[in-house]
Protein backbone atom coordinates (compact mmCIF):
# COMPACT_ATOMS: atom_id res chain seq x y z
CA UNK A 1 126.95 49.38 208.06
CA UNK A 2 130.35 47.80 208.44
CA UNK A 3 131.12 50.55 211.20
CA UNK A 4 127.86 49.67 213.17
CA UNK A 5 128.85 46.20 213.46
CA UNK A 6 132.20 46.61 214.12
CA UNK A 7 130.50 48.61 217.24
CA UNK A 8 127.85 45.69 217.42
CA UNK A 9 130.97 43.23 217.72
CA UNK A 10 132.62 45.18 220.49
CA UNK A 11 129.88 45.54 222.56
CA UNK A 12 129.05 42.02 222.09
CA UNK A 13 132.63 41.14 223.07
CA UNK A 14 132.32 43.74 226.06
CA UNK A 15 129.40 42.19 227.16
CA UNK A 16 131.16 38.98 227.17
CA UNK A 17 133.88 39.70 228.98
CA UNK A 18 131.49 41.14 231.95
CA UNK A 19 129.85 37.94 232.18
CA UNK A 20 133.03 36.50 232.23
CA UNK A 21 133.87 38.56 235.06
CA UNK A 22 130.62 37.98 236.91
CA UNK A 23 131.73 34.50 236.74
CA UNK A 24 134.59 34.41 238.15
CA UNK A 25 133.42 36.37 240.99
CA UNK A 26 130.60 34.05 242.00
CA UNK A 27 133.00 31.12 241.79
CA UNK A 28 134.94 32.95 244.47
CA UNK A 29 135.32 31.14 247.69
CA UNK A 30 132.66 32.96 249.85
CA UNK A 31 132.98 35.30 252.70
CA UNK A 32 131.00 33.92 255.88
CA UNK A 33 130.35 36.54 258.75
CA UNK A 34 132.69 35.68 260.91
CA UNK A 35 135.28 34.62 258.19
CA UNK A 36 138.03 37.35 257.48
CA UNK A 37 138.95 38.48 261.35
CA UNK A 38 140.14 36.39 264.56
CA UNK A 39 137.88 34.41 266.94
CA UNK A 40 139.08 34.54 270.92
CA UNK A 41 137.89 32.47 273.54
CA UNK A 42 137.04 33.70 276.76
CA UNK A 43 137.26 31.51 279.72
CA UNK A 44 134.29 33.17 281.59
CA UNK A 45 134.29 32.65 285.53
CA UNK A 46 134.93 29.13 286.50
CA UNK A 47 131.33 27.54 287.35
CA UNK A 48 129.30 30.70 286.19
CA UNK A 49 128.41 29.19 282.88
CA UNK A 50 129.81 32.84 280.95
CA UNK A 51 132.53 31.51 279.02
CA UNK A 52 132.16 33.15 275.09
CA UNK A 53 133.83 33.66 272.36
CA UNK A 54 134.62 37.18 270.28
CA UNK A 55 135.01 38.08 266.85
CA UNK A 56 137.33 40.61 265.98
CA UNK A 57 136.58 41.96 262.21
CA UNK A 58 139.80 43.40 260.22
CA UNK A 59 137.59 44.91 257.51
CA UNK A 60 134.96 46.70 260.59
CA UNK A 61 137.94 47.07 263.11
CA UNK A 62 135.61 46.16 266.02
CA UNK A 63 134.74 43.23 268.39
CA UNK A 64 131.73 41.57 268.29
CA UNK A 65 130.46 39.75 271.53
CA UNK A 66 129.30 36.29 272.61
CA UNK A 67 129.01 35.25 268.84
CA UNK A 68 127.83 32.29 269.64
CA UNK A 69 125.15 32.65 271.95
CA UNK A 70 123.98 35.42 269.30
CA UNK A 71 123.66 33.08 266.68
CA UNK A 72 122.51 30.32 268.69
CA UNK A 73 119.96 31.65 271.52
CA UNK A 74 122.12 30.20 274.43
CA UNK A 75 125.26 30.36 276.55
CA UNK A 76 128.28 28.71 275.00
CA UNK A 77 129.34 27.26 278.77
CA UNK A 78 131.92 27.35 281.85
CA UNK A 79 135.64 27.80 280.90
CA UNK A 80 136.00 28.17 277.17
CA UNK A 81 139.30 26.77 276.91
CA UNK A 82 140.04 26.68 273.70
CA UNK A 83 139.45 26.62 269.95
CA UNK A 84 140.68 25.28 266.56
CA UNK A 85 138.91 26.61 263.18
CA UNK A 86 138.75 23.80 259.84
CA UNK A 87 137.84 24.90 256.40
CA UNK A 88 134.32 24.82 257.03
CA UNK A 89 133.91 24.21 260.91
CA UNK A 90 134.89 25.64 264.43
CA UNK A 91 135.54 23.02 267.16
CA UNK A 92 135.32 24.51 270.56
CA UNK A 93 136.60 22.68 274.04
CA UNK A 94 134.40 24.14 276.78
CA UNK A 95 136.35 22.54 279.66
CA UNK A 96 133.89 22.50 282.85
CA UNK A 97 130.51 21.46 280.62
CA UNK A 98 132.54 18.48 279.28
CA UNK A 99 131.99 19.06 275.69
CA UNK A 100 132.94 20.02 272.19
CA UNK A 101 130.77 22.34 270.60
CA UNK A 102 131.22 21.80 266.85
CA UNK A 103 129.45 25.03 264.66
CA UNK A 104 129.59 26.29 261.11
CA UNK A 105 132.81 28.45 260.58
CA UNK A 106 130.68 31.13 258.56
CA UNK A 107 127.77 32.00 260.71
CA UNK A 108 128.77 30.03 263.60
CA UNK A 109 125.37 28.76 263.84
CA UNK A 110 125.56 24.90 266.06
CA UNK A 111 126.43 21.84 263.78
CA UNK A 112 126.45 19.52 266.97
CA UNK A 113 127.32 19.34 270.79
CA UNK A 114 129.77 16.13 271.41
CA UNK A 115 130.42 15.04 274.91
CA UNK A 116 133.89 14.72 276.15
CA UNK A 117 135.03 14.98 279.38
CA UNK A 118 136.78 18.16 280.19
CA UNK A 119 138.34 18.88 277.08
CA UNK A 120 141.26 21.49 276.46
CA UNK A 121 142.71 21.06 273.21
CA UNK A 122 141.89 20.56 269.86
CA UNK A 123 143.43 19.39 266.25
CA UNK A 124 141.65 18.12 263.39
CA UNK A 125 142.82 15.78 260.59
CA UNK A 126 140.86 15.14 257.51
CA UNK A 127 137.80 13.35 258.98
CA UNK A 128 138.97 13.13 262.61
CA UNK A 129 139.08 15.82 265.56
CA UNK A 130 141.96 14.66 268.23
CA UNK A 131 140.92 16.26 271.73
CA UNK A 132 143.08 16.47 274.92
CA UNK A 133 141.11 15.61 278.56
CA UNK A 134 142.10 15.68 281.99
CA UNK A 135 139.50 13.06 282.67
CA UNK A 136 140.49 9.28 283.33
CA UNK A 137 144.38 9.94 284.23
CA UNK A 138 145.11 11.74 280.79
CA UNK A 139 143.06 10.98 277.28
CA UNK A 140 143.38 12.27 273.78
CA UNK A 141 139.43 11.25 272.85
CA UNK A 142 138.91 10.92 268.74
CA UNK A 143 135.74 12.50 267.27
CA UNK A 144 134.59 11.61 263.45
CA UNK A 145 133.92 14.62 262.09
CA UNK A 146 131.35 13.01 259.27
CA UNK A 147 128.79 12.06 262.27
CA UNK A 148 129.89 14.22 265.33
CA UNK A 149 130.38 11.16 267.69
CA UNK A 150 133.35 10.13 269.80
CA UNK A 151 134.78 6.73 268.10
CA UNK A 152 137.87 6.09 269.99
CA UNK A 153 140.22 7.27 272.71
CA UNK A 154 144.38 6.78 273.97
CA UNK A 155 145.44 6.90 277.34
CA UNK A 156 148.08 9.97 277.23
CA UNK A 157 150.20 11.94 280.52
CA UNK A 158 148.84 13.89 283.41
CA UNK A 159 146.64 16.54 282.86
CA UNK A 160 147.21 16.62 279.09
CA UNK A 161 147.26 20.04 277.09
CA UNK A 162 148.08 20.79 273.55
CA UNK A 163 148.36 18.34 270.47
CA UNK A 164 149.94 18.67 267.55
CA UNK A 165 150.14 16.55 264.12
CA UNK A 166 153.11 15.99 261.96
CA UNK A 167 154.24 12.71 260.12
CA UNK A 168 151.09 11.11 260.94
CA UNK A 169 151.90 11.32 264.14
CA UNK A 170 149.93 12.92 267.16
CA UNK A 171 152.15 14.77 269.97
CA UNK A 172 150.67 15.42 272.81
CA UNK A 173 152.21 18.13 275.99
CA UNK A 174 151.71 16.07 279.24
CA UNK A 175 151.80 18.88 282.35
CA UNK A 176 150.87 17.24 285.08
CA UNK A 177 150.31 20.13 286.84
CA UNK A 178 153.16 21.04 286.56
CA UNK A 179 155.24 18.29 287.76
CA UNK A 180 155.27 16.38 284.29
CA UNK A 181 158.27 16.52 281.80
CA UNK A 182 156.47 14.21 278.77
CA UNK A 183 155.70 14.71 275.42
CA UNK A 184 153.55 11.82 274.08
CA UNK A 185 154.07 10.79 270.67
CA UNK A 186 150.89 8.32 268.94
CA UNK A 187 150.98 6.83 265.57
CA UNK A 188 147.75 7.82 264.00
CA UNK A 189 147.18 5.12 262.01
CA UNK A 190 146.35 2.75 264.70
CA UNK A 191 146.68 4.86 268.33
CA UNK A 192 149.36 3.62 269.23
CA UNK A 193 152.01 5.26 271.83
CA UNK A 194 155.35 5.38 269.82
CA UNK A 195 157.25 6.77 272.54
CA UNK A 196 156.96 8.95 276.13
CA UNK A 197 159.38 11.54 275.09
CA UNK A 198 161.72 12.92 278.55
CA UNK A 199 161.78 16.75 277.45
CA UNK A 200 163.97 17.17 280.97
CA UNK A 201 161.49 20.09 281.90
CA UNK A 202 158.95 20.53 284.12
CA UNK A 203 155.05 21.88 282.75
CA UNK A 204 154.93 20.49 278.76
CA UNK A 205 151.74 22.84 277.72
CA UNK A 206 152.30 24.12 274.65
CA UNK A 207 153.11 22.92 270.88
CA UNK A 208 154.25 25.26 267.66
CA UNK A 209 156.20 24.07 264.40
CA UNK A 210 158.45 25.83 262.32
CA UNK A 211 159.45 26.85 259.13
CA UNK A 212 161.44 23.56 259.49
CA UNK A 213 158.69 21.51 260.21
CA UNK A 214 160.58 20.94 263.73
CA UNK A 215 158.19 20.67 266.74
CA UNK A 216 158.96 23.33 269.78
CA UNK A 217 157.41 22.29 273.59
CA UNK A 218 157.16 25.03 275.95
CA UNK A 219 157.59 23.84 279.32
CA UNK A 220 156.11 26.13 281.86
CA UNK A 221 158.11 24.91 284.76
CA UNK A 222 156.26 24.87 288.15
CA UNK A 223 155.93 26.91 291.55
CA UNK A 224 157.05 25.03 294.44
CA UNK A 225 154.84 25.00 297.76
CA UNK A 226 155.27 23.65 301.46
CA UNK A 227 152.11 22.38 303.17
CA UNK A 228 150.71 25.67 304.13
CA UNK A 229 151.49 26.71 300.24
CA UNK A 230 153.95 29.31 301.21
CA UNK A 231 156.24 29.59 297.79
CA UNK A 232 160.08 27.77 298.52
CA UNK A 233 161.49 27.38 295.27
CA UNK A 234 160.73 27.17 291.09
CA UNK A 235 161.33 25.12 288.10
CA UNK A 236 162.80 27.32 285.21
CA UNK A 237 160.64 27.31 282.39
CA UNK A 238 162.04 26.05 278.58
CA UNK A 239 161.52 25.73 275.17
CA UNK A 240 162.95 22.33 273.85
CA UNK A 241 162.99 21.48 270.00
CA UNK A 242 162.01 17.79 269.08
CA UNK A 243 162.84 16.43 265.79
CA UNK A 244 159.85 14.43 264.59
CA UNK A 245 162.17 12.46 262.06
CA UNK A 246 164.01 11.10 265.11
CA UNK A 247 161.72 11.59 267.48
CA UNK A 248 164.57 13.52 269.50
CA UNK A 249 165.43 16.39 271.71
CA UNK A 250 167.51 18.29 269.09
CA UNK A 251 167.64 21.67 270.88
CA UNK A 252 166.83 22.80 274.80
CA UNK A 253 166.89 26.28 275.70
CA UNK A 254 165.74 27.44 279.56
CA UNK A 255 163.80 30.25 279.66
CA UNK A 256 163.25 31.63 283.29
CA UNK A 257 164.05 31.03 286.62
CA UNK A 258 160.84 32.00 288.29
CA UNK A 259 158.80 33.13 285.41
CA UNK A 260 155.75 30.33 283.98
CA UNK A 261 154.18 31.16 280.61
CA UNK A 262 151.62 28.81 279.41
CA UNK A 263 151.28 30.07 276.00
CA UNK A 264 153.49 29.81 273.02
CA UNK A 265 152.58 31.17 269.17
CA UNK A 266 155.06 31.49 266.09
CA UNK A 267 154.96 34.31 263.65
CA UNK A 268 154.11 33.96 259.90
CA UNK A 269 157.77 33.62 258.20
CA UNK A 270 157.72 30.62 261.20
CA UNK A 271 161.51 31.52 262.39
CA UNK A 272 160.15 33.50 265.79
CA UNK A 273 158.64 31.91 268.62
CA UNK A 274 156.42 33.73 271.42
CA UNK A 275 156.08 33.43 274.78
CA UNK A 276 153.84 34.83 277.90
CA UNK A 277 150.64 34.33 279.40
CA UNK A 278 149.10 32.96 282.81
CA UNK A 279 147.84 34.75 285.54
CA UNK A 280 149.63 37.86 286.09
CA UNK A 281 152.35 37.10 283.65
CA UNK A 282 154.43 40.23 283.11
CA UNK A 283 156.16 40.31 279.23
CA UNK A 284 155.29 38.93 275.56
CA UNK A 285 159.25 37.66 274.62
CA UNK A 286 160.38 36.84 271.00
CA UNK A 287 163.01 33.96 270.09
CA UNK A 288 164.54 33.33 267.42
CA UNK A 289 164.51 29.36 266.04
CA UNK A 290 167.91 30.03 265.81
CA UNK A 291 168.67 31.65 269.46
CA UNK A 292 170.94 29.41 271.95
CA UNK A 293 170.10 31.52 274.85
CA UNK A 294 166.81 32.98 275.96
CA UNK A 295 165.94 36.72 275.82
CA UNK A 296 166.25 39.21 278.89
CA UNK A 297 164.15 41.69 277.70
CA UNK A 298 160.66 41.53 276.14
CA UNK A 299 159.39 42.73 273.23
CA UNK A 300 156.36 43.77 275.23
CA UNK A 301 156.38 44.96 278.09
CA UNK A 302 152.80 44.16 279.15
CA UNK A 303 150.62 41.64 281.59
CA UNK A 304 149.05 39.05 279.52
CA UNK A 305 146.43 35.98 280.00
CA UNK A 306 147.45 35.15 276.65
CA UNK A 307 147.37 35.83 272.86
CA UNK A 308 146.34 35.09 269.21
CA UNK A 309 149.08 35.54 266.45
CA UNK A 310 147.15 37.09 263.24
CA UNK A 311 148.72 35.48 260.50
CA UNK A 312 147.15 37.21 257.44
CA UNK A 313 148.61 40.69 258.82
CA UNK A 314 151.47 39.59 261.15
CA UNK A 315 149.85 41.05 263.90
CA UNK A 316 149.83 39.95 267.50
CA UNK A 317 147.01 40.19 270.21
CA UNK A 318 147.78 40.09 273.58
CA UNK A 319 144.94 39.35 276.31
CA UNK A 320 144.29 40.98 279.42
CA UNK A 321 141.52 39.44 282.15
CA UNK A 322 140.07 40.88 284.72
CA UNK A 323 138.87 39.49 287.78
CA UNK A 324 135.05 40.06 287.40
CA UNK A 325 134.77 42.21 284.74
CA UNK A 326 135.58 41.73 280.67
CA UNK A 327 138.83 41.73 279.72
CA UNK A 328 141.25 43.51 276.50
CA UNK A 329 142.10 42.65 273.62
CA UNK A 330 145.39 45.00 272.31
CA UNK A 331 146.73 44.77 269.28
CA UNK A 332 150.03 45.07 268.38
CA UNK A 333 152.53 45.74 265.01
CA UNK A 334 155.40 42.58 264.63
CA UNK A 335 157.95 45.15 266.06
CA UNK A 336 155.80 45.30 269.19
CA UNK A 337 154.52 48.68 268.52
CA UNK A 338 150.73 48.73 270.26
CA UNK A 339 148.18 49.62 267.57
CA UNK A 340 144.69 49.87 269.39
CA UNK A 341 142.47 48.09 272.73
CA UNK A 342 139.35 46.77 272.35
CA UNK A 343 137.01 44.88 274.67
CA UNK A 344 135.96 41.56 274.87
CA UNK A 345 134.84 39.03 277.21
CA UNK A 346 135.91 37.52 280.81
CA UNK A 347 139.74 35.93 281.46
CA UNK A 348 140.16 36.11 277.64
CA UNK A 349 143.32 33.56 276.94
CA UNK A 350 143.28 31.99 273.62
CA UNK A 351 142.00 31.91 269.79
CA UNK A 352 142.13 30.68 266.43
CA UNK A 353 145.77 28.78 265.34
CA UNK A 354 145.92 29.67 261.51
CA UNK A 355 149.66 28.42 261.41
CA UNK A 356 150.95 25.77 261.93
CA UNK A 357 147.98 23.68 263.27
C-alpha cells in the first residue's frame, strides 16, 4: 500500500508539473503569421498602383508575396515607400495614394487607412505615429494611434525623409532634393522646432543610432546638372554624427566623391554603420562608429536599391529592382558572405527597422 501511493504521489506530482508546463506555454507571447521573419516593401511602378510588401519567413526560408493584398482582397497602392512595425501594428507610407495604411502585425489583416499626403517615413511613440510628407513645403503629420486619425502636424525642411526619436525629441533628415543640408530637431512635448541643425552636407535622408545612443545622418550628396541635364559636377556624400545631448555635430566623415547612397542601417552590437542603395548604386560599405575616414572598398560588392538589416540573426538583405519585372532579395552572412536569392516584388528598397527605431 505505502509503495502504491508513493507511485500515486509521483504521478500526481508528474501530472502537476505538466500542467505547469502547459501553462507556461500558453502564457507565451504568441506567434502571428507574419511574426518571426522580415517584411520588405516594394515600391511597385510609379502610378501603376503595384506597390506590395513581402514576407520573408526564417523558420520556412521562403518569400511570401503581396501579403497584404492576400489578407486583405486589394492592392496595397503606388510607391510603397516605406514601413515601421510596433508591438502589435504595421504602419505603412504608400507615397503616391497619400496614405498610411495601419494593419495588424500578426495577420496583417487592415486596422485602418489614414490619409496623409505623400508620406515617406514613419516612427511611432507610445500612442502617436510621427510621419514625414513632401506635401505643403515639408511636414512631419502626427497620427493617434488609439483612433487612427491625424491630430496635428509641424512644418519641417524640403522634401523631408527619415525621423528619428531620442530624448523626446523628433529629428527629422531635410533633403531637399538634394540641395538641403538640415536636420530638424522638434520637442515632442509641444511640436516645437528646437533647432535647424547645418549638417554642412548636401542630401540629409537617412537616420540610425548607436550603441551610444548618438544619432548618425547620411547625407547623400547630389548630382549636378546644366539646363539640358548633362552631369557637370557632384556633392560628396557623408555621414555626420550629432550629439542629441548638445544638439551638435560631434563627428563628420565624407564618404564619396561621386557616389549617392540613400540608405543607411546599423548592425546588432550597434558599432557598424551601412551604406548603399539608389538606383544603380554599385557596393554595400561597412563603417565603423569609430572610423575617421571612409572605406575604399566594400564589403559587398553588389548593385543595390536598398536593404533590411535582420537583427535577430545579424543578417543583411540587400535589394535588387528591376525595371519591369520583380526584383531580389539576397541574403547575406555579417562578413558579407552571400547565403541565398529569393524573389520578391517590383523596385524592392526598404523594410522593417527592428533596431534602433
Amino acid at each position: 500500500m505505502k509503495s502504491l501511493n508513493k507511485l500515486l504521489f509521483l504521478a500526481l506530482i508528474g501530472l502537476g508539473l505538466f500542467i505547469s508546463s502547459c501553462d507556461n506555454k500558453d502564457d507565451a507571447e504568441p506567434q502571428g503569421k507574419y511574426e518571426e521573419g522580415i517584411l520588405i516593401t516594394n515600391e511597385g511602378l510609379f502610378g501603376s498602383g503595384n506597390g506590395s510588401v513581402s514576407f520573408y519567413s526564417f523558420d520556412k526560408d521562403t518569400v511570401a508575396y503581396e501579403i497584404f493584398k492576400a489578407e486583405n482582397n486589394r492592392p496595397l497602392g503606388d510607391v510603397v515607400q516605406s514601413l515601421t512595425r510596433t508591438d502589435d501594428k504595421v504602419l505603412i507610407a504608400v507615397n503616391n495614394s497619400n496614405k498610411v495604411e495601419i494593419v495588424n502585425s500578426d495577420d496583417f489583416k487592415s486596422i485602418a487607412t489614414v490619409e496623409v499626403m505623400q508620406p515617406r517615413y514613419i516612427v511611432v511613440d507610445n500612442d502617436k505615429a510621427y510621419v514625414s510628407s513632401w506635401a505643403n513645403g515639408g511636414k512631419v503629420y502626427v497620427i493617434d494611434l488609439e483612433n487612427n486619425t491625424v491630430i496635428d502636424s509641424v512644418a519641417v525642411g524640403s522634401t523631408p525623409e527619415e525621423v528619428l526619436i531620442e530624448n523626446d525629441k523628433l529629428y527629422v533628415a531635410n533633403n531637399g532634393w538634394g540641395y538641403e543640408q538640415t536636420v530638424s530637431i522638434i520637442k515632442l512635448s509641444d511640436l516645437s522646432v528646437i533647432k535647424s541643425l547645418n549638417i554642412d552636407a548636401y542630401g540629409p535622408a537617412q537616420l540610425v543610432k548607436d550603441k551610444n545612443d548618438m544619432i548618425w545622418v547620411l547625407a547623400s550628396g547630389q548630382v549636378k546638372y546644366d539646363q539640358n541635364y548633362n552631369v557637370i559636377g557632384h556633392e560628396p556624400s557623408a555621414l555626420v554624427q550629432i550629439n542629441p545631448s548638445t544638439d551638435e555635430i560631434s563627428n563628420h566623415m565624407w564618404l564619396f566623391d561621386e557616389m549617392h547612397p540613400t540608405k543607411m542601417g546599423i548592425n546588432k552590437a550597434g558599432d557598424k554603420i551601412y551604406v548603399g542603395g539608389g538606383w544603380g548604386f554599385q557596393g554595400f560599405y561597412a563603417v565603423s562608429i569609430t572610423a575617421s575616414t571612409a572605406p575604399t572598398s566594400p564589403l559587398i560588392n553588389q548593385p543595390n536599391y536598398g536593404f533590411v538589416i535582420d537583427h535577430e540573426n545579424d543578417v543583411i538583405f540587400l535589394l535588387q529592382e528591376s525595371s519591369t519585372a520583380n526584383g531580389k532579395l539576397i541574403r547575406y552572412n555579417a562578413d558579407g558572405t552571400k547565403i541565398k536569392e529569393y524573389t520578391v516584388g517590383i523596385y524592392p528598397g526598404d523594410g522593417q527597422k527592428r533596431f534602433p527605431n
